[in-house]
PDB file of N, CA and C in Angstrom:
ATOM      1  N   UNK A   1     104.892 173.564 -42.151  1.00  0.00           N
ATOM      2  CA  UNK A   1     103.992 172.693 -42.868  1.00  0.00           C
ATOM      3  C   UNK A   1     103.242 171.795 -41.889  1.00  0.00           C
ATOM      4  N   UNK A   2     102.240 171.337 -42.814  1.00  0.00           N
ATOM      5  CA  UNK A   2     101.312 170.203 -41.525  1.00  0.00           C
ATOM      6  C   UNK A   2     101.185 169.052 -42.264  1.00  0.00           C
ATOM      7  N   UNK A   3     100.778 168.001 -41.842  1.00  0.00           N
ATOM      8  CA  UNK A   3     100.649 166.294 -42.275  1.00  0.00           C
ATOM      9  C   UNK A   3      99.031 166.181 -40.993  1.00  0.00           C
ATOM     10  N   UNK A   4      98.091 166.001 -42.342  1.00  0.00           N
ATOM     11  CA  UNK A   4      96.900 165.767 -42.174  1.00  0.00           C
ATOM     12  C   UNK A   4      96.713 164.156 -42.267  1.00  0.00           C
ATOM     13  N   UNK A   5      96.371 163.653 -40.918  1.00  0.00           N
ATOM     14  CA  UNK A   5      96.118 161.940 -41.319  1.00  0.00           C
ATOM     15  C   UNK A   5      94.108 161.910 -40.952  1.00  0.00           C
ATOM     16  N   UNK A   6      94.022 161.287 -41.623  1.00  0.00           N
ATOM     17  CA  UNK A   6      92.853 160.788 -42.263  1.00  0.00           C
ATOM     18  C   UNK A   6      92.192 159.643 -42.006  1.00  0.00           C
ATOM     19  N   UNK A   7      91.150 159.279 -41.577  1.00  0.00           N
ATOM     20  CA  UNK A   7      90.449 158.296 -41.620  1.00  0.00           C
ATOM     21  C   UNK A   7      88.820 157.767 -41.651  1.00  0.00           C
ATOM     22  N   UNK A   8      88.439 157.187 -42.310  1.00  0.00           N
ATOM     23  CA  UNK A   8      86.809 157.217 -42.190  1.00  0.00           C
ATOM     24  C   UNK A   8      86.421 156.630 -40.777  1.00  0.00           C
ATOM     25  N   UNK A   9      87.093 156.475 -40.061  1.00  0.00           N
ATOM     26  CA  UNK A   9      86.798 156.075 -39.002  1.00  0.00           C
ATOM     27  C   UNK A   9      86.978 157.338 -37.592  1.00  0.00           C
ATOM     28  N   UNK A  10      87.147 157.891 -37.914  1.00  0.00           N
ATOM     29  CA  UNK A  10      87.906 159.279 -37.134  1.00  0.00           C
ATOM     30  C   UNK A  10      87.858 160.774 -38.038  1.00  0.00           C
ATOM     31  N   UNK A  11      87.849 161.502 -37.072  1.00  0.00           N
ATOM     32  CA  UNK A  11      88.018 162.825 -37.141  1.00  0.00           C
ATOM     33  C   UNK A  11      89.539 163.210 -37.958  1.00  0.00           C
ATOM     34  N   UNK A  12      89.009 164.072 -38.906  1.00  0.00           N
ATOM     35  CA  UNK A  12      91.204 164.133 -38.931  1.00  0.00           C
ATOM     36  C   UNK A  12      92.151 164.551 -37.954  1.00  0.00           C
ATOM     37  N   UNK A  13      93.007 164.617 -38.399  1.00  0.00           N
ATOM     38  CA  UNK A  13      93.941 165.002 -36.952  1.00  0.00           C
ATOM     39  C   UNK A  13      95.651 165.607 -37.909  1.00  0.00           C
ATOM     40  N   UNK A  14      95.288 166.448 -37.552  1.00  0.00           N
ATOM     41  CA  UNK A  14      96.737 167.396 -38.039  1.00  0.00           C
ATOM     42  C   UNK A  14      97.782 167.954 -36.866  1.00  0.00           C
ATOM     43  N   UNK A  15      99.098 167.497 -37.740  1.00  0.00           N
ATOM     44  CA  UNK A  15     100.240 167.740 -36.568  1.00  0.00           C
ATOM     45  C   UNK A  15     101.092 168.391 -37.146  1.00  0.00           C
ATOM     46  N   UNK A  16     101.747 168.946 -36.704  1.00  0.00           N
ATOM     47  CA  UNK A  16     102.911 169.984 -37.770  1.00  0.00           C
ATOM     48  C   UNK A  16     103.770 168.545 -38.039  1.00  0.00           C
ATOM     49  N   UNK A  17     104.270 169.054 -38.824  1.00  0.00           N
ATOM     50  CA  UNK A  17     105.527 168.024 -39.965  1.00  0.00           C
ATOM     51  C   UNK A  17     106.729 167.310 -38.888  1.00  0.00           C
ATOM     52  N   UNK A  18     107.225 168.064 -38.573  1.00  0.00           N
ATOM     53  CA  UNK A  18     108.531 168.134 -37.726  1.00  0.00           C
ATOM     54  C   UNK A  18     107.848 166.324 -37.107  1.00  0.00           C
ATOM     55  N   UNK A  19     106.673 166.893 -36.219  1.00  0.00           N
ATOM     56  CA  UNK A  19     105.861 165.602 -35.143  1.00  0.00           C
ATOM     57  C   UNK A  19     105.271 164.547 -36.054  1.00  0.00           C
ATOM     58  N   UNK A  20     104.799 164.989 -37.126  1.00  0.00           N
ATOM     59  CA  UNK A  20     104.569 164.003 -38.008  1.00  0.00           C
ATOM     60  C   UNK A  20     105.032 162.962 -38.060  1.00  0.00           C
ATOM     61  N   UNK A  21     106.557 163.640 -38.648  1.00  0.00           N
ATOM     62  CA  UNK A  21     107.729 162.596 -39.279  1.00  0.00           C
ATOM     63  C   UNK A  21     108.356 161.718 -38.154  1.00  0.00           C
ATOM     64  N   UNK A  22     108.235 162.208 -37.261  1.00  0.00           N
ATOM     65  CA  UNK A  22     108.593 161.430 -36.005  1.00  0.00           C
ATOM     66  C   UNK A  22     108.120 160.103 -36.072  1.00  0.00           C
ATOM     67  N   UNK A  23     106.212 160.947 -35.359  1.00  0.00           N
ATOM     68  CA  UNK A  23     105.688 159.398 -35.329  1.00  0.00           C
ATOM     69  C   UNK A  23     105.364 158.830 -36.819  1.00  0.00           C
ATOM     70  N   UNK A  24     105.514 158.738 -38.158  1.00  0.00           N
ATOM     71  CA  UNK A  24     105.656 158.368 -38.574  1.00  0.00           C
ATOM     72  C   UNK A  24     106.693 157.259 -39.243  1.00  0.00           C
ATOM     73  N   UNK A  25     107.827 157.553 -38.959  1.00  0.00           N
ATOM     74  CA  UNK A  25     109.183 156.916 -38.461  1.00  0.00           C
ATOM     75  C   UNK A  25     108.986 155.593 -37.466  1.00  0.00           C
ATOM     76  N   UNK A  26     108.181 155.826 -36.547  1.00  0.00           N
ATOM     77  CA  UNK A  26     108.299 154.964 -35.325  1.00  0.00           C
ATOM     78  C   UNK A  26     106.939 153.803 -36.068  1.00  0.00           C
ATOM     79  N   UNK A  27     106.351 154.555 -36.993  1.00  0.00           N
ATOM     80  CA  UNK A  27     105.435 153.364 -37.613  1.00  0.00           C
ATOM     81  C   UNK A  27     105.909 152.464 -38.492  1.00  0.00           C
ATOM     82  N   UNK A  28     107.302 152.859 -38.941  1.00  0.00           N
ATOM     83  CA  UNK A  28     107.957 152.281 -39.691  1.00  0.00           C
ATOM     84  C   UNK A  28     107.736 152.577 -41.365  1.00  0.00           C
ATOM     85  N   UNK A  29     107.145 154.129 -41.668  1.00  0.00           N
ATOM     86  CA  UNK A  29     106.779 154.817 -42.753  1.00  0.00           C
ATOM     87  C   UNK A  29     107.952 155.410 -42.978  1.00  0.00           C
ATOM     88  N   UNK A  30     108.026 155.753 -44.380  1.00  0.00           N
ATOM     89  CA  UNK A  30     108.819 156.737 -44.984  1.00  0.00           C
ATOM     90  C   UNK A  30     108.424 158.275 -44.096  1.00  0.00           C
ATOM     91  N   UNK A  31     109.245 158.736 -43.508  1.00  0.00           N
ATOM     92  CA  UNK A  31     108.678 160.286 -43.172  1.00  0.00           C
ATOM     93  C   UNK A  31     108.996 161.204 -44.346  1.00  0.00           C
ATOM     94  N   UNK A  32     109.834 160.781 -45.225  1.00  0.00           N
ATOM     95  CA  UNK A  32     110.022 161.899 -46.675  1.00  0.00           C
ATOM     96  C   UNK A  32     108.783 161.803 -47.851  1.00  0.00           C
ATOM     97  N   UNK A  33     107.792 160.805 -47.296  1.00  0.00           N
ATOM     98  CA  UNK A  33     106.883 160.786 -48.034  1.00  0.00           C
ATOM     99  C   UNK A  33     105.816 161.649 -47.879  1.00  0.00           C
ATOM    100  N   UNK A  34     105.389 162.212 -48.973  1.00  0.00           N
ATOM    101  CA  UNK A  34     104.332 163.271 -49.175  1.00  0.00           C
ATOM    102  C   UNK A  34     102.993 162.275 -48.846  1.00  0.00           C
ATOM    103  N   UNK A  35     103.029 161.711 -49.028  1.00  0.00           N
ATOM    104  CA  UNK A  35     101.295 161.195 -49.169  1.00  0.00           C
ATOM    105  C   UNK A  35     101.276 159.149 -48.596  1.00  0.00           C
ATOM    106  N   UNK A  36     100.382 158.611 -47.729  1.00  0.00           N
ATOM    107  CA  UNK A  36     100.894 157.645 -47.841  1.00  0.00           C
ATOM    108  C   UNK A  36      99.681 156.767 -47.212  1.00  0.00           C
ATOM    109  N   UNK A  37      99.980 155.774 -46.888  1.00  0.00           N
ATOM    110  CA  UNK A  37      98.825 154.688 -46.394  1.00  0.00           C
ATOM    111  C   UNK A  37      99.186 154.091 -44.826  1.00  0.00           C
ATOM    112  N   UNK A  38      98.136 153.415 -43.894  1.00  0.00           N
ATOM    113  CA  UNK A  38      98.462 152.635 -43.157  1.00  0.00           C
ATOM    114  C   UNK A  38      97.518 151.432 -43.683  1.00  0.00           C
ATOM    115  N   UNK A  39      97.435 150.607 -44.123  1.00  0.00           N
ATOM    116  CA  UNK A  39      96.459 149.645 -44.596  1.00  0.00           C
ATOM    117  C   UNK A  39      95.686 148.951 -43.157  1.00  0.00           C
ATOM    118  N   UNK A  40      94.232 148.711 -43.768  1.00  0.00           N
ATOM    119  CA  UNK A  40      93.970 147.907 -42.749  1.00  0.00           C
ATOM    120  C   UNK A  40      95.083 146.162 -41.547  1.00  0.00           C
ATOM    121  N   UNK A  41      95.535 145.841 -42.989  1.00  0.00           N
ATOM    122  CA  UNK A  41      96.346 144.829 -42.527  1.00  0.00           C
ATOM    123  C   UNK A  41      98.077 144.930 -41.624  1.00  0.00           C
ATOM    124  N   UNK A  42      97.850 146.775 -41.547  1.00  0.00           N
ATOM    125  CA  UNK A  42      99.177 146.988 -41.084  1.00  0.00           C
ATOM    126  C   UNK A  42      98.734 147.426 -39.948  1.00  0.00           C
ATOM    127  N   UNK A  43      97.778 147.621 -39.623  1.00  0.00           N
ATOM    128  CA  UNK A  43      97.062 148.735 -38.337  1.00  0.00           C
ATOM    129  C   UNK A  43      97.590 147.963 -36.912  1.00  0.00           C
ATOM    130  N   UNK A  44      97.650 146.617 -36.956  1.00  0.00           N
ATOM    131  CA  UNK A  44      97.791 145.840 -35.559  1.00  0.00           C
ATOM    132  C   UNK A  44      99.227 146.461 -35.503  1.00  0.00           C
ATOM    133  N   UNK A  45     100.125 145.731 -36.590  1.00  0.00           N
ATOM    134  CA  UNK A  45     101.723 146.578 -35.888  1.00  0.00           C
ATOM    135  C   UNK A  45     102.174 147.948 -35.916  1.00  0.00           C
ATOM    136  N   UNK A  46     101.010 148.683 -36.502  1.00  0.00           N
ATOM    137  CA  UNK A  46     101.347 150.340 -36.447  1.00  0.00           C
ATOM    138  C   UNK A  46     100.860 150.673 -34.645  1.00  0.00           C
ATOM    139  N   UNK A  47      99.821 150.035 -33.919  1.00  0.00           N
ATOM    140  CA  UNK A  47      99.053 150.340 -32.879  1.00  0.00           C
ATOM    141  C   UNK A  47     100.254 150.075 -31.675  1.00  0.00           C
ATOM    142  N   UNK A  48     101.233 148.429 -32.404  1.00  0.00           N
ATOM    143  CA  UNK A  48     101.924 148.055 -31.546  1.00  0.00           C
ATOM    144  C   UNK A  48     102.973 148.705 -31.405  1.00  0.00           C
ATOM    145  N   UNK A  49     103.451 149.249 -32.210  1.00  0.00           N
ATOM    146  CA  UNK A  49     105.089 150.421 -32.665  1.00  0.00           C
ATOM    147  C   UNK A  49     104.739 151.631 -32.302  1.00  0.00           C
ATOM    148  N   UNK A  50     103.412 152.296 -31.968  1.00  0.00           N
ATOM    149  CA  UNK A  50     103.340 153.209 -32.082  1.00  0.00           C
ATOM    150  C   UNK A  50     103.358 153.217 -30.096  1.00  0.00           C
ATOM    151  N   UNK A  51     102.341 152.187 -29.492  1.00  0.00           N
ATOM    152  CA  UNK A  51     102.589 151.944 -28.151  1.00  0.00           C
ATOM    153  C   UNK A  51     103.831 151.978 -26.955  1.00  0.00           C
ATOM    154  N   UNK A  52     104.752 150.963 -28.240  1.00  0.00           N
ATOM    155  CA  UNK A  52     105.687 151.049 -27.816  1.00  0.00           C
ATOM    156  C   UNK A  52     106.794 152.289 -27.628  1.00  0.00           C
ATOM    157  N   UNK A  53     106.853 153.032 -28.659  1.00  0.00           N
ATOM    158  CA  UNK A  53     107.557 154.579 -28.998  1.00  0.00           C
ATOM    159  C   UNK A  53     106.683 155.150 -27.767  1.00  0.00           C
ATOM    160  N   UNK A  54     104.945 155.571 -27.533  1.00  0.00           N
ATOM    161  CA  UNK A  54     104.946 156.130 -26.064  1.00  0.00           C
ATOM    162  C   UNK A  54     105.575 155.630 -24.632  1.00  0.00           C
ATOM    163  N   UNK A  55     105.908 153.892 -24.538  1.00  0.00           N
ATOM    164  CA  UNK A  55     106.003 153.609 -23.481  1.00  0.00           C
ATOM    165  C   UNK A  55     107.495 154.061 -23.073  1.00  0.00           C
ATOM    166  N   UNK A  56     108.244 154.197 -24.556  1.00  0.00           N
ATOM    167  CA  UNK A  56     109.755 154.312 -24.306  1.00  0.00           C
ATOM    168  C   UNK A  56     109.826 155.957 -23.723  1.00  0.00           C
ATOM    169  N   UNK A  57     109.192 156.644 -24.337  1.00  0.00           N
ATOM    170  CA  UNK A  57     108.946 158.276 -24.018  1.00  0.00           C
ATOM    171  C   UNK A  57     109.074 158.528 -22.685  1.00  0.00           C
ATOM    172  N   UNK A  58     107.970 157.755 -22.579  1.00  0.00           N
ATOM    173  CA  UNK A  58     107.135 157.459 -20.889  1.00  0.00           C
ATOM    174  C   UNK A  58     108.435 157.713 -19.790  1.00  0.00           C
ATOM    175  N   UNK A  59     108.951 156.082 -20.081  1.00  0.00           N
ATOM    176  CA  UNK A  59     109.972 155.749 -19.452  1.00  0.00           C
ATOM    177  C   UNK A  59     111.297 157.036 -19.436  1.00  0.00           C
ATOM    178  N   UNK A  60     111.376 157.251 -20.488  1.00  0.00           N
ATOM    179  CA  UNK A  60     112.937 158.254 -20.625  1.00  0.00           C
ATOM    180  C   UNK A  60     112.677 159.567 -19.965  1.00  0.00           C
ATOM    181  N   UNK A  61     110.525 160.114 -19.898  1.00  0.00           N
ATOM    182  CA  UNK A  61     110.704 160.923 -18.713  1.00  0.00           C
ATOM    183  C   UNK A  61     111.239 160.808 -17.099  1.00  0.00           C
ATOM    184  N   UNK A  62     110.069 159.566 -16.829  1.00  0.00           N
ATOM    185  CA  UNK A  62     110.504 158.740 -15.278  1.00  0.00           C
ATOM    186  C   UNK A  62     112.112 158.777 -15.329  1.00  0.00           C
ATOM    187  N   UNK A  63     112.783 158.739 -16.128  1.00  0.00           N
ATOM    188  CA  UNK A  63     113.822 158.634 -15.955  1.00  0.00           C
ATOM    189  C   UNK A  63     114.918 159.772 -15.291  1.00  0.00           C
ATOM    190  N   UNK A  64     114.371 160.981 -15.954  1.00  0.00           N
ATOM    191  CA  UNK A  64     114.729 162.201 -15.683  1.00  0.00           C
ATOM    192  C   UNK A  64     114.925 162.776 -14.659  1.00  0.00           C
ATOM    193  N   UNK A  65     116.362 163.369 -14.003  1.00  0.00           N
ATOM    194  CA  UNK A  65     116.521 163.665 -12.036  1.00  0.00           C
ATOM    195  C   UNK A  65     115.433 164.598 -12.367  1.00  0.00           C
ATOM    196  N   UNK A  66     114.958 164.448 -10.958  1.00  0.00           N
ATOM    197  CA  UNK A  66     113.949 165.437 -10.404  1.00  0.00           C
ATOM    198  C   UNK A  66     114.282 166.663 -10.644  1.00  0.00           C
ATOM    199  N   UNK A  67     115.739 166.949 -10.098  1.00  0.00           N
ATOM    200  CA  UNK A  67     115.994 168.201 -10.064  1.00  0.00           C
ATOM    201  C   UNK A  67     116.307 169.159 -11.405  1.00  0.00           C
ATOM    202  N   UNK A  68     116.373 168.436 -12.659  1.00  0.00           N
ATOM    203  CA  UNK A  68     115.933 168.678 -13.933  1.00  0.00           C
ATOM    204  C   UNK A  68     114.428 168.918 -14.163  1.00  0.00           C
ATOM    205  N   UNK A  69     113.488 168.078 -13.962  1.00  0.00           N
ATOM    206  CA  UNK A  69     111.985 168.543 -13.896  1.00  0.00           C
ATOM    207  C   UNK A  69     111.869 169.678 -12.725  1.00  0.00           C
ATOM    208  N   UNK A  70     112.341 169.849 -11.864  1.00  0.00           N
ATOM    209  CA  UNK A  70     111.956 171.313 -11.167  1.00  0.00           C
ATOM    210  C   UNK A  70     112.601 172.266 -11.811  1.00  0.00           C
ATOM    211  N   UNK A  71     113.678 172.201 -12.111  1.00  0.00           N
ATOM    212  CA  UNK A  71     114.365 173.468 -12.661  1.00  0.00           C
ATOM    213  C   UNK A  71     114.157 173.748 -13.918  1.00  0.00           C
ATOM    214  N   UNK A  72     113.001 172.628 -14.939  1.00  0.00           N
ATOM    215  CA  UNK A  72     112.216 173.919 -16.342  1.00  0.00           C
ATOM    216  C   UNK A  72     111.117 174.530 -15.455  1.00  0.00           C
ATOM    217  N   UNK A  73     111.182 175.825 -16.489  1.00  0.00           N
ATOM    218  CA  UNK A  73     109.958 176.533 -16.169  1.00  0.00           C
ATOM    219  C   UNK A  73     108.826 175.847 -16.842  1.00  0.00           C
ATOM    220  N   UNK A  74     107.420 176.609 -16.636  1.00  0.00           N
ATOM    221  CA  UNK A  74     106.723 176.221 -17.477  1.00  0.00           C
ATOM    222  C   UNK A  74     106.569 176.623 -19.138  1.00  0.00           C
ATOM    223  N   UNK A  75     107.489 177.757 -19.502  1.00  0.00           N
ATOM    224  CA  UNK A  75     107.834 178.053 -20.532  1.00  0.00           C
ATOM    225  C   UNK A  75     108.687 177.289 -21.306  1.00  0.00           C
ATOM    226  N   UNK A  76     109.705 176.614 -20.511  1.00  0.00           N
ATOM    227  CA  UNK A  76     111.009 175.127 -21.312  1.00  0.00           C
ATOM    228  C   UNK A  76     109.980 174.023 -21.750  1.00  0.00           C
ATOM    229  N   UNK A  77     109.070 173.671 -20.709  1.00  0.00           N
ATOM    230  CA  UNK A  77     108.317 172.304 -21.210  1.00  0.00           C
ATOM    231  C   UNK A  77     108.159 172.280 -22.314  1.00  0.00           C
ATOM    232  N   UNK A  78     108.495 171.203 -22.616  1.00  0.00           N
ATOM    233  CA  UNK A  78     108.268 170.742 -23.921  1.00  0.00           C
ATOM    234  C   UNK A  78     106.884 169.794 -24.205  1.00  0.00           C
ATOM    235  N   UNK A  79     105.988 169.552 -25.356  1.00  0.00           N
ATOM    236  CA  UNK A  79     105.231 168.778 -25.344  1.00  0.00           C
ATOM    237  C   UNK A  79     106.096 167.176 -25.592  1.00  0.00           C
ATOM    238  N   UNK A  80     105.373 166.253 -25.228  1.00  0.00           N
ATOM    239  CA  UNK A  80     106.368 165.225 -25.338  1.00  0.00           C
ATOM    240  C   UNK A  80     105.967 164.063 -26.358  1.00  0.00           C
ATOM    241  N   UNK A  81     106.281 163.317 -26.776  1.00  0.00           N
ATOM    242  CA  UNK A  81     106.248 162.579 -27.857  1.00  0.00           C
ATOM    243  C   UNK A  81     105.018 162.125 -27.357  1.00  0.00           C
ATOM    244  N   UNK A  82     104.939 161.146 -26.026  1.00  0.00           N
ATOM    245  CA  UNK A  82     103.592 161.023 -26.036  1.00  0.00           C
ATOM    246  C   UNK A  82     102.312 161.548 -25.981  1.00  0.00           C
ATOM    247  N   UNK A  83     102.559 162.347 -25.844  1.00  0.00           N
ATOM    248  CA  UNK A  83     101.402 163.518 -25.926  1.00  0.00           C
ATOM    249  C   UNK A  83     100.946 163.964 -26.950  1.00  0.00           C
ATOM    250  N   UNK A  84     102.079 163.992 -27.967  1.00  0.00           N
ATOM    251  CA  UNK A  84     101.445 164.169 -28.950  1.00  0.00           C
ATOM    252  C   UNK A  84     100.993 163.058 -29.659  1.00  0.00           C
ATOM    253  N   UNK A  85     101.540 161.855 -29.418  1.00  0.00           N
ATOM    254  CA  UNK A  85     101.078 160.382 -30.250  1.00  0.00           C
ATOM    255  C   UNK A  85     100.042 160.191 -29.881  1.00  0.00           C
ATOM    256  N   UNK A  86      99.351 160.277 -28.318  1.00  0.00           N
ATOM    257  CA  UNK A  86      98.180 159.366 -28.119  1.00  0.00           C
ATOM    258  C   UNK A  86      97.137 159.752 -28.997  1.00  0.00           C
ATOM    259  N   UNK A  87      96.553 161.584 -29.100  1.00  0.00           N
ATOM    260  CA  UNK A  87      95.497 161.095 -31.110  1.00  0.00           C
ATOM    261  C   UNK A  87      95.577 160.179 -31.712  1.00  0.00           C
ATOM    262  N   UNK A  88      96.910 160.166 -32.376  1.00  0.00           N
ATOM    263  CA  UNK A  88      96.914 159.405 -33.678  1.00  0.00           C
ATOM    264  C   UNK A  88      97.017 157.915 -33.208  1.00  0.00           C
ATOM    265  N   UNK A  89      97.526 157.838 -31.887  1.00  0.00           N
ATOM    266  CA  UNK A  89      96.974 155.891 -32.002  1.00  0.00           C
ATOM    267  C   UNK A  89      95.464 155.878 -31.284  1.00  0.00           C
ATOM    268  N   UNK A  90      94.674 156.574 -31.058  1.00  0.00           N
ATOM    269  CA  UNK A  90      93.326 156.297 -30.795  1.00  0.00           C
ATOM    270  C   UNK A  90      92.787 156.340 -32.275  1.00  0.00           C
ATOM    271  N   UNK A  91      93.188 156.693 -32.859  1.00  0.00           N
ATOM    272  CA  UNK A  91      92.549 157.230 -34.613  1.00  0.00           C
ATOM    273  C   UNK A  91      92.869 155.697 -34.890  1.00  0.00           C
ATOM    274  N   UNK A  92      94.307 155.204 -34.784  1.00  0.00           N
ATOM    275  CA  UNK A  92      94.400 153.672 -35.101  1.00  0.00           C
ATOM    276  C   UNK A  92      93.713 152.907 -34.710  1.00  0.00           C
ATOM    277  N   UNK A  93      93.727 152.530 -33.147  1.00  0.00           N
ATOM    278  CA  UNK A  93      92.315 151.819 -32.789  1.00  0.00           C
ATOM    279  C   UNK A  93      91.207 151.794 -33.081  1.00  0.00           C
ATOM    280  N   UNK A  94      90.574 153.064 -33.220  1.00  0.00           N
ATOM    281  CA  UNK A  94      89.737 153.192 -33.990  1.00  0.00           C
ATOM    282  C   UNK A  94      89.188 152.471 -35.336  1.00  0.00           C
ATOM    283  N   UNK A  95      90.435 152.897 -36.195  1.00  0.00           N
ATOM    284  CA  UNK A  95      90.151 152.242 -37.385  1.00  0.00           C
ATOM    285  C   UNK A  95      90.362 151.254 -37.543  1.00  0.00           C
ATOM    286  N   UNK A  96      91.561 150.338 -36.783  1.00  0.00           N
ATOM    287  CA  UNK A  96      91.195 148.786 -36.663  1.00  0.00           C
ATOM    288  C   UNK A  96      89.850 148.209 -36.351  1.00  0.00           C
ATOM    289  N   UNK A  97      89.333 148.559 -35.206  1.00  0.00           N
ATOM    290  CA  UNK A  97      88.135 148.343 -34.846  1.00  0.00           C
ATOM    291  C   UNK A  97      87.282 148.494 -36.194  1.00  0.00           C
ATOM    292  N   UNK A  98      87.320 149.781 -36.207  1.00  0.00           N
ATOM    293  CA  UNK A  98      85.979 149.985 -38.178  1.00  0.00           C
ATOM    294  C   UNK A  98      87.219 148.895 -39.155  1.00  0.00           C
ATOM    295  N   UNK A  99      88.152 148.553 -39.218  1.00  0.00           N
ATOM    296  CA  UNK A  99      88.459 148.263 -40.612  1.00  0.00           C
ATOM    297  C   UNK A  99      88.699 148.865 -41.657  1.00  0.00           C
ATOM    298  N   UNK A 100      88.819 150.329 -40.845  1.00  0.00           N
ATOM    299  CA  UNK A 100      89.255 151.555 -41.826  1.00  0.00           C
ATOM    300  C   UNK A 100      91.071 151.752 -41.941  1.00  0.00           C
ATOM    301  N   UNK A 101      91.805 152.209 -43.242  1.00  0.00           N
ATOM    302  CA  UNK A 101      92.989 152.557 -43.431  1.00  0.00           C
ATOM    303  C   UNK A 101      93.198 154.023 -42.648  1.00  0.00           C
ATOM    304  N   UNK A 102      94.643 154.058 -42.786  1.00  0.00           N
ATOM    305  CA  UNK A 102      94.920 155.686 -42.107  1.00  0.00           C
ATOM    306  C   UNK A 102      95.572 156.184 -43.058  1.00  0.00           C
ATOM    307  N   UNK A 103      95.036 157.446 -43.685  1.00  0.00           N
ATOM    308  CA  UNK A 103      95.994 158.078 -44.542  1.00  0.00           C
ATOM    309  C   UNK A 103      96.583 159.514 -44.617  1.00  0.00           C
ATOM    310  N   UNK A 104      97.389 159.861 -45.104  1.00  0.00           N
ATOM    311  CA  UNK A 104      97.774 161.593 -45.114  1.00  0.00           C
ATOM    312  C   UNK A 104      98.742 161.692 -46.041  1.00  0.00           C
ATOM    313  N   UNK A 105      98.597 163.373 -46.477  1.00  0.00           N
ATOM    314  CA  UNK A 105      98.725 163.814 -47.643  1.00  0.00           C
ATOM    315  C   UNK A 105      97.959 163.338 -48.822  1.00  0.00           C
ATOM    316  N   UNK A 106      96.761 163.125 -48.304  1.00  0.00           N
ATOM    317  CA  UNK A 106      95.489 162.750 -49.532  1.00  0.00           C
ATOM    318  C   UNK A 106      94.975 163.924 -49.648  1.00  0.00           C
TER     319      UNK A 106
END
């Protein structure tokens, strides 16, 4: 399945479910919810929770022995949380900036 988020301020941006619910979680959303809102008035601490969940990512790679990052192939890599978050918090900035909500499953 996919979770389409939405905004008049942005392009949509679709992520499979699994990544969805993640960063949705870290926004402090229901991830069992089918359909839902970020309101304009929530956008500052969704931008800030959502920052923070990449910086922790960030960090827990740096963290990782080297000799673990040499020894995946390029087939093990995994995409990593931040990688997949930074869209959806530029879509936030974004819509703070316009004053637009973020939504999915609309």
């Amino acid at each position: 399945m996919l979770i389409t988020f939405k905004s008049a301020a942005s392009a949509d941006l679709i992520m499979f479910e699994k990544n969805g619910k993640e960063i949705l979680a870290l926004l402090g959303k229901d991830p069992e919810a089918a359909r839902g809102i970020v309101t304009v008035e929530q956008l500052p601490e969704a931008v800030a929770a959502l920052r923070a969940g990449i910086a922790a990512d960030k960090a827990s790679q740096a963290a990782q022995p080297p000799e673990e990052k040499e020894a995946e192939s390029v087939v093990d890599r995994k995409v990593s949380l931040f990688q997949r978050a930074v869209p959806l918090l530029e879509m936030l900035e974004r819509s703070l900036a316009e004053r637009q909500p973020v939504t999915w499953g609309v």
